[in-house]
PDB file of N, CA and C in Angstrom:
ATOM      1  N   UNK A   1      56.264  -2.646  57.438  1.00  0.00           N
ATOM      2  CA  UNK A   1      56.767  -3.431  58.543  1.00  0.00           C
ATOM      3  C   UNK A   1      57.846  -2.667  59.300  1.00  0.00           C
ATOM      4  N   UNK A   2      58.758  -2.034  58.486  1.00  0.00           N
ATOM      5  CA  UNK A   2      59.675  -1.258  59.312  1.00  0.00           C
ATOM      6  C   UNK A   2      59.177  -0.196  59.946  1.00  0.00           C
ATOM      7  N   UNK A   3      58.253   0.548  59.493  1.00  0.00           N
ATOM      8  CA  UNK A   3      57.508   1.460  60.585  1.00  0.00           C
ATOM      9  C   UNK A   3      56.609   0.659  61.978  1.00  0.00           C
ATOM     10  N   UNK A   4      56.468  -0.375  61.865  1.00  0.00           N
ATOM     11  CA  UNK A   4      55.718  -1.033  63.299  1.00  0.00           C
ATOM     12  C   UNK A   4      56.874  -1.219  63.730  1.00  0.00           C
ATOM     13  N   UNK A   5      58.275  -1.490  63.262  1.00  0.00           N
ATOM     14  CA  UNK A   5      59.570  -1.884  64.275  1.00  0.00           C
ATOM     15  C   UNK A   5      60.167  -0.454  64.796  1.00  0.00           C
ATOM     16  N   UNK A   6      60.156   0.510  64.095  1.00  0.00           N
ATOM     17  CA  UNK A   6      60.389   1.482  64.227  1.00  0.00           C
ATOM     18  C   UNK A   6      59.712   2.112  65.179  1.00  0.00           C
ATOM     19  N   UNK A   7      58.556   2.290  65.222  1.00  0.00           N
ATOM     20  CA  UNK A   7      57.464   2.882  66.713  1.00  0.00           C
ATOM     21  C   UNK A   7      57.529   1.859  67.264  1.00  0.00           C
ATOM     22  N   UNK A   8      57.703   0.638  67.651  1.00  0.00           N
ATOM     23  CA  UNK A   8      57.825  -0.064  68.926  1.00  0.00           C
ATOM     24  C   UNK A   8      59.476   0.249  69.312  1.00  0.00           C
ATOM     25  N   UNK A   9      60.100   0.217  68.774  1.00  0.00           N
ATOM     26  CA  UNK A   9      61.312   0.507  69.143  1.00  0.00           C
ATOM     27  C   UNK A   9      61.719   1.784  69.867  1.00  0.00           C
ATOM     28  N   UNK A  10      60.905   3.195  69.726  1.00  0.00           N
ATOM     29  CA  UNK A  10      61.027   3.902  70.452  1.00  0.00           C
ATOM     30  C   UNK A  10      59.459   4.339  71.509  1.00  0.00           C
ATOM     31  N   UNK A  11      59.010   3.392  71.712  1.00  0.00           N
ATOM     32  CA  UNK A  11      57.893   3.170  73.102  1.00  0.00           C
ATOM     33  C   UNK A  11      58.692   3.058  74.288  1.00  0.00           C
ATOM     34  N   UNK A  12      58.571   3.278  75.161  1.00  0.00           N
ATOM     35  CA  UNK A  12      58.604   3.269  76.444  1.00  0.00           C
ATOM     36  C   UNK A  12      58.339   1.593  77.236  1.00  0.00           C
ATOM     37  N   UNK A  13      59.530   1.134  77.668  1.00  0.00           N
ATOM     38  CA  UNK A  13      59.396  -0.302  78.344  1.00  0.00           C
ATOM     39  C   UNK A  13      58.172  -0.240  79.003  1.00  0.00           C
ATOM     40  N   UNK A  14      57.625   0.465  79.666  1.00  0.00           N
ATOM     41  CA  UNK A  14      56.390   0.034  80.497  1.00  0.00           C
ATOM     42  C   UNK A  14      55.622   0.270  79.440  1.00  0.00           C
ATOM     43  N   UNK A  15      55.635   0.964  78.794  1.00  0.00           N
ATOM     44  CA  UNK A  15      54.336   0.882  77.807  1.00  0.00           C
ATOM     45  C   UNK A  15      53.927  -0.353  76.562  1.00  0.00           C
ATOM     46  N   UNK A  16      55.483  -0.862  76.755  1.00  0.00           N
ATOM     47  CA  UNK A  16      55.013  -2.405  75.849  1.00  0.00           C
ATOM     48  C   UNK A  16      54.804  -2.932  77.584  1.00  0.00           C
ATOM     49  N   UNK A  17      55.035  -3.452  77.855  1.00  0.00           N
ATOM     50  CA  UNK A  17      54.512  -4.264  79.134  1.00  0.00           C
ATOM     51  C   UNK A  17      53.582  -3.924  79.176  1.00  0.00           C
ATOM     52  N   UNK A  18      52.954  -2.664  79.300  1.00  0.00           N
ATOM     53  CA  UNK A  18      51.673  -2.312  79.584  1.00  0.00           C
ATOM     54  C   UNK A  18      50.664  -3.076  78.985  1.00  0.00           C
ATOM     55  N   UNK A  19      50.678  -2.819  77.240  1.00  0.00           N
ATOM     56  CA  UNK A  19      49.974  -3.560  76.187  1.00  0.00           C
ATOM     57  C   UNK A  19      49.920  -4.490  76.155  1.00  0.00           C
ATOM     58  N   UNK A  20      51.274  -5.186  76.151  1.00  0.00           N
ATOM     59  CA  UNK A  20      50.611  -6.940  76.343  1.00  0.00           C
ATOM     60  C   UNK A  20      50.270  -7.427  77.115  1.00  0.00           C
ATOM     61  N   UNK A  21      50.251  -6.849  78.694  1.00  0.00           N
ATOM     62  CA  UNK A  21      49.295  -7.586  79.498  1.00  0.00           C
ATOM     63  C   UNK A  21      47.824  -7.195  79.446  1.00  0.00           C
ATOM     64  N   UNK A  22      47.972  -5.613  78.990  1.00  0.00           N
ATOM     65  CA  UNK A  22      45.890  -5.613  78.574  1.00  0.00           C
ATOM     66  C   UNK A  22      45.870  -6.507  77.678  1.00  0.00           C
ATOM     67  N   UNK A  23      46.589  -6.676  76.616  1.00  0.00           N
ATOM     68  CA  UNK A  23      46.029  -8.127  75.573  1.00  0.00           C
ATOM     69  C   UNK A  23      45.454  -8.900  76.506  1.00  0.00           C
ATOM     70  N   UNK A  24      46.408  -9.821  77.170  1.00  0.00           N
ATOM     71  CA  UNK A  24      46.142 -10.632  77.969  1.00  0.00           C
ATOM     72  C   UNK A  24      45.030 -10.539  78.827  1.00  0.00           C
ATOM     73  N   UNK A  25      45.131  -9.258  79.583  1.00  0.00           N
ATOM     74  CA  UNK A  25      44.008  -9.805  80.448  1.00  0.00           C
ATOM     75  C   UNK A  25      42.478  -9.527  79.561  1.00  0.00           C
ATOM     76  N   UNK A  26      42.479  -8.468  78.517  1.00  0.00           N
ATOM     77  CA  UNK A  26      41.373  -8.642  77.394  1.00  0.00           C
ATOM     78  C   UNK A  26      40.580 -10.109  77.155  1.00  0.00           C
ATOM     79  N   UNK A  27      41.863 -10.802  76.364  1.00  0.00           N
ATOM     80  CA  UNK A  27      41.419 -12.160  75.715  1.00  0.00           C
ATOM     81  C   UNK A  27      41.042 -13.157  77.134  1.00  0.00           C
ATOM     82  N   UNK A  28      41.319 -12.978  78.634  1.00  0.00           N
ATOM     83  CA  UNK A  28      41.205 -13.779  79.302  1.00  0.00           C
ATOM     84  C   UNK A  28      39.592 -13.215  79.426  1.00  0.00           C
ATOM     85  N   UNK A  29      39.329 -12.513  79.732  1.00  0.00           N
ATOM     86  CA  UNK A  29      38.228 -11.886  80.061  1.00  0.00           C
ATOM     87  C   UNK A  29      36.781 -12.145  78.834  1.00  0.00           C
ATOM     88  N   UNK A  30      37.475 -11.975  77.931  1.00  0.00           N
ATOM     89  CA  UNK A  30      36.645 -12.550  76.612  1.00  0.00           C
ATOM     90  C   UNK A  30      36.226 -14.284  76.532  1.00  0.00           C
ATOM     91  N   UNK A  31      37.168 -14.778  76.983  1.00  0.00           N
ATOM     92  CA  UNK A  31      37.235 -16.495  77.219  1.00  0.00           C
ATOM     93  C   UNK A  31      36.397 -16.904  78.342  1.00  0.00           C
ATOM     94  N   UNK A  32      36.417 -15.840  79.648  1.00  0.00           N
ATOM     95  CA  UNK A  32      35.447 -15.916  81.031  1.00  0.00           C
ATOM     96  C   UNK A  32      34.265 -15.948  80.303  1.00  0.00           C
ATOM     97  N   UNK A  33      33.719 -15.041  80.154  1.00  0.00           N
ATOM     98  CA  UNK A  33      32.505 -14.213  79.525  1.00  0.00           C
ATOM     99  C   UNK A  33      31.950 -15.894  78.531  1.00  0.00           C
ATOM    100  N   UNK A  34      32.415 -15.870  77.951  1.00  0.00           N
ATOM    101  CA  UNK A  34      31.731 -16.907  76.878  1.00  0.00           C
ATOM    102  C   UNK A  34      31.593 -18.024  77.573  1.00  0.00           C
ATOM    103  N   UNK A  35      32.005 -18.577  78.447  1.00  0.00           N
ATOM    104  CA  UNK A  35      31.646 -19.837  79.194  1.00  0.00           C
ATOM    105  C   UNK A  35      30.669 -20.162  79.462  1.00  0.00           C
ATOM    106  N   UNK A  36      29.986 -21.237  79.570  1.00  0.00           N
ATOM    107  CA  UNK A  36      28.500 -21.521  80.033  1.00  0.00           C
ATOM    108  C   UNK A  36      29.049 -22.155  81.613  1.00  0.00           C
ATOM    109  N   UNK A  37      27.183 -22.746  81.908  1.00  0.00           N
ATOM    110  CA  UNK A  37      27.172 -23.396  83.217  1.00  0.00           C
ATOM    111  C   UNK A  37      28.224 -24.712  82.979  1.00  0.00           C
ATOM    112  N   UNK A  38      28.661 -25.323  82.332  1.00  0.00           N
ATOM    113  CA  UNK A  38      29.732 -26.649  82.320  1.00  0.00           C
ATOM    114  C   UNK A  38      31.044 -26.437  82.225  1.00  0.00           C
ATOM    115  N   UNK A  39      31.198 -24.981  81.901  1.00  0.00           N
ATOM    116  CA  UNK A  39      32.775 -24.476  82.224  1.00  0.00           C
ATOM    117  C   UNK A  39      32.919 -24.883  80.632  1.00  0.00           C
ATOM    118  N   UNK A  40      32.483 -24.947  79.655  1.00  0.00           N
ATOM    119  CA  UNK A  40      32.607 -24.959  78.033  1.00  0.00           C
ATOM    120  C   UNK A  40      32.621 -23.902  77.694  1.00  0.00           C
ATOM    121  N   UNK A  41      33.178 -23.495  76.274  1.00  0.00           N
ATOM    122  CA  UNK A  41      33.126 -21.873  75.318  1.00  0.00           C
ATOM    123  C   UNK A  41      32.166 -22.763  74.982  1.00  0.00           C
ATOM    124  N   UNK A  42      30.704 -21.731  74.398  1.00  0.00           N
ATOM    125  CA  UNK A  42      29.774 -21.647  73.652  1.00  0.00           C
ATOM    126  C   UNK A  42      30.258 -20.635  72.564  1.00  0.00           C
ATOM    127  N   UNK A  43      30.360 -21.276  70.939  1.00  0.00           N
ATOM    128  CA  UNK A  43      29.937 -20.147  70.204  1.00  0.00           C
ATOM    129  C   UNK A  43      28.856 -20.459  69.320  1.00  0.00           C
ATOM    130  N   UNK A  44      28.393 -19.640  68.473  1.00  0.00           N
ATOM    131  CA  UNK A  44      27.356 -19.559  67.449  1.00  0.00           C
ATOM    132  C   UNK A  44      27.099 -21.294  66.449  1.00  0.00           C
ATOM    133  N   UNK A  45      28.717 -20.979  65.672  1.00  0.00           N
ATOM    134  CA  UNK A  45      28.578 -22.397  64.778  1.00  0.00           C
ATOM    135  C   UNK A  45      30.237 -22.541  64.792  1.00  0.00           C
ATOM    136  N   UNK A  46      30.458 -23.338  64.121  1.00  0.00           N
ATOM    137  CA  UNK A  46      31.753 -23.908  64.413  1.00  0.00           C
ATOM    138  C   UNK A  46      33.068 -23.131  63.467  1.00  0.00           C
ATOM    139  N   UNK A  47      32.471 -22.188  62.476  1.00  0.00           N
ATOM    140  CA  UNK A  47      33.484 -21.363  61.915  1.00  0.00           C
ATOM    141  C   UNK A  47      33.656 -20.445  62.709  1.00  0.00           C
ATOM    142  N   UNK A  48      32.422 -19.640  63.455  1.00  0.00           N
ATOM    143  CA  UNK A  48      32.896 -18.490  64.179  1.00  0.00           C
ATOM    144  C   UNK A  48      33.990 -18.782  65.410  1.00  0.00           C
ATOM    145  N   UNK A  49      33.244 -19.645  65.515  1.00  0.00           N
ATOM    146  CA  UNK A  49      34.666 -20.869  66.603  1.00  0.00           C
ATOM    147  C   UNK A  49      35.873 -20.766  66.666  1.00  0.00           C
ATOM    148  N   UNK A  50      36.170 -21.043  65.483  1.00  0.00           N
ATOM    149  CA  UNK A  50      37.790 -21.434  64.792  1.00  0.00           C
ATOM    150  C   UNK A  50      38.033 -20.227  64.636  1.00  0.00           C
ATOM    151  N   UNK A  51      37.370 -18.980  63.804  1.00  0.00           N
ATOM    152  CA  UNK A  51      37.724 -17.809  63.643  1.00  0.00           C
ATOM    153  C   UNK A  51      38.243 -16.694  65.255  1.00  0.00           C
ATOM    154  N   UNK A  52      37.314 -17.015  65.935  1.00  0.00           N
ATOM    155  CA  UNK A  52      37.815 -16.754  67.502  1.00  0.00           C
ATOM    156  C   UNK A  52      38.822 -16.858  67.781  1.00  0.00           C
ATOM    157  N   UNK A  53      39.133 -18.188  68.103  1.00  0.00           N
ATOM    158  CA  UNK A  53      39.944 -18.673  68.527  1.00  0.00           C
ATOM    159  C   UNK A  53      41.407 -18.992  68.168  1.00  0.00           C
ATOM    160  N   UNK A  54      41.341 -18.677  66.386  1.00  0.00           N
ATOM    161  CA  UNK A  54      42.549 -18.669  65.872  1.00  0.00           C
ATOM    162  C   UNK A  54      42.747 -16.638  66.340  1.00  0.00           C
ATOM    163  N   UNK A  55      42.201 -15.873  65.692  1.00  0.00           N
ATOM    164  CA  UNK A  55      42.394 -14.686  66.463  1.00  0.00           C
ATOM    165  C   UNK A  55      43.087 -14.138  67.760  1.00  0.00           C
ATOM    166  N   UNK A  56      42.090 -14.761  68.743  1.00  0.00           N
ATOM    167  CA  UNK A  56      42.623 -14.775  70.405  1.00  0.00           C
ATOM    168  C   UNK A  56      43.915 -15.060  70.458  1.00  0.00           C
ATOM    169  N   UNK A  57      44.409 -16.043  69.635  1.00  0.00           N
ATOM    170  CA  UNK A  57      45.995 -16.822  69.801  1.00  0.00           C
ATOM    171  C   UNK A  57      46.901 -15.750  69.412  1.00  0.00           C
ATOM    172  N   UNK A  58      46.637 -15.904  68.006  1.00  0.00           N
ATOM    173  CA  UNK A  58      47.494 -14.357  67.259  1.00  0.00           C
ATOM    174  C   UNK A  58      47.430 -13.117  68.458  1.00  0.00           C
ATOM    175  N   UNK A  59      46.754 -12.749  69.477  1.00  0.00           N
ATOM    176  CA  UNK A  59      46.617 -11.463  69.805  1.00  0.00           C
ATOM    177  C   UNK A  59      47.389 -11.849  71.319  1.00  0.00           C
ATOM    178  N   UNK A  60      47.127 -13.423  71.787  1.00  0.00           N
ATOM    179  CA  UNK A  60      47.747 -13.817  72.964  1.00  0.00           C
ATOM    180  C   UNK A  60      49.392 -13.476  72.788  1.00  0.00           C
ATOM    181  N   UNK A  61      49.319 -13.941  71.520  1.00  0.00           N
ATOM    182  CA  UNK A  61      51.239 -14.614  70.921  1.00  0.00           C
ATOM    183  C   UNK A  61      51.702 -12.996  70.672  1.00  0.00           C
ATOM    184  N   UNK A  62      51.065 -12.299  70.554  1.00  0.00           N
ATOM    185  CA  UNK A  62      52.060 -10.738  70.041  1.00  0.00           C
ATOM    186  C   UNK A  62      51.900 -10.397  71.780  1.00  0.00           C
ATOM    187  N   UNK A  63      51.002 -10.098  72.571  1.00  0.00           N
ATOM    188  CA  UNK A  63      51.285  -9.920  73.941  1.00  0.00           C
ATOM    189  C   UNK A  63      52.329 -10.233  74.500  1.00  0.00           C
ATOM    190  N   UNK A  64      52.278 -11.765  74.540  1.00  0.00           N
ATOM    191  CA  UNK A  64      53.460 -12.500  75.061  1.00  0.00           C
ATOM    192  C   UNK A  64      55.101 -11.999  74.507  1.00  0.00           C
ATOM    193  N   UNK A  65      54.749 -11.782  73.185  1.00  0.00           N
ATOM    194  CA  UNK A  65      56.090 -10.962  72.532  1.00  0.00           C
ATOM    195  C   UNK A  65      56.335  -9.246  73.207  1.00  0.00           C
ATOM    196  N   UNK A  66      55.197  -8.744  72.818  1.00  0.00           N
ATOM    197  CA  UNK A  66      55.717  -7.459  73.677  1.00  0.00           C
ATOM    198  C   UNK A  66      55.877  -7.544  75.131  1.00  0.00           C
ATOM    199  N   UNK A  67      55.342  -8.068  75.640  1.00  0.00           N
ATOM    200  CA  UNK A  67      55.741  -8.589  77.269  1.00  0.00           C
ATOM    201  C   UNK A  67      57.550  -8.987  77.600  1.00  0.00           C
ATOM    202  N   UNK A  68      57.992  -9.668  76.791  1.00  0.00           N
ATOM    203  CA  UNK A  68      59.174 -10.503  76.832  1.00  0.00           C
ATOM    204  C   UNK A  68      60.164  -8.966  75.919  1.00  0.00           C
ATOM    205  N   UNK A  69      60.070  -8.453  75.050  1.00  0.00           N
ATOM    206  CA  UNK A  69      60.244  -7.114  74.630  1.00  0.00           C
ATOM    207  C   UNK A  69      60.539  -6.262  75.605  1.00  0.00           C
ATOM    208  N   UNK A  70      59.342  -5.688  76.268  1.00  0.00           N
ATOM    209  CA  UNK A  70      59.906  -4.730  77.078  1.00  0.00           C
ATOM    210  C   UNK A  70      60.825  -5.742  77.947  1.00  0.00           C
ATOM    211  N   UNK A  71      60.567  -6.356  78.668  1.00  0.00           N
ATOM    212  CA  UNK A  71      61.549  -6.582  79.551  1.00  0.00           C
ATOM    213  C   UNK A  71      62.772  -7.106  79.423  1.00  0.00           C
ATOM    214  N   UNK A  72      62.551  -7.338  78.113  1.00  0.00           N
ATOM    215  CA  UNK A  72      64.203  -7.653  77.628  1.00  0.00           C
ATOM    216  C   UNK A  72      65.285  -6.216  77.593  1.00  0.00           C
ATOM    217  N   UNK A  73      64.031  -5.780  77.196  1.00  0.00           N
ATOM    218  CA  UNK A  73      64.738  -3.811  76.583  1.00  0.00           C
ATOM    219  C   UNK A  73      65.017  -3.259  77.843  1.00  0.00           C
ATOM    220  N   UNK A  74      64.236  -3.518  78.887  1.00  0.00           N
ATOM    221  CA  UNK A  74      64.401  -3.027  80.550  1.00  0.00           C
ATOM    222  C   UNK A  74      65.596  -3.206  81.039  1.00  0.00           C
ATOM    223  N   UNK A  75      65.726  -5.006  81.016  1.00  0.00           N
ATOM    224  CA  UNK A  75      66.640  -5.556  81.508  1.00  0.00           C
ATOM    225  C   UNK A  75      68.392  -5.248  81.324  1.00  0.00           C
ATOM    226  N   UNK A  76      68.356  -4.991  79.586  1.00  0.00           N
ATOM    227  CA  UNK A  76      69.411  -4.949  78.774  1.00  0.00           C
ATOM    228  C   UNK A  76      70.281  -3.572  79.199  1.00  0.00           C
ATOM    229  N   UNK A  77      69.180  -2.702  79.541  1.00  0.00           N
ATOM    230  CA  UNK A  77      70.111  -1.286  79.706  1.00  0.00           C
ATOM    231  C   UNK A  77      70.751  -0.958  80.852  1.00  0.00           C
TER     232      UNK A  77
END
């Protein structure tokens, strides 16, 4: 764990900004894509579902953290 704090800590502010908005726009793009004609996610069965979708969150929620990261680190100096 201290080595993931350790290399994010010396990244480059735009380069966490960078990453968490490709998260973002990734998982948005993944969420487009799966939609049918009723504007619903279609998946397979209802575990792959939950497994998705708990995923997507976890990957939304660290974006949103490195997003708020760099620009905290931007801001601060």
């Amino acid at each position: 764990m201290e080595t993931i704090i350790s290399f994010l800590q010396t990244m480059p502010n735009t380069v966490l900004i960078g990453v968490g908005i490709a998260f973002r726009l990734w998982i948005g793009m993944r969420r487009f894509n799966r939609r049918g004609i009723g504007g619903l996610q279609h998946f397979g069965n209802y575990f792959v579902g939950l497994a998705t979708l708990f995923i997507e969150f976890l990957v939304k929620w660290t974006a949103n953290i490195l997003i708020v990261w760099g620009l905290y680190r931007m801001l601060s100096y």
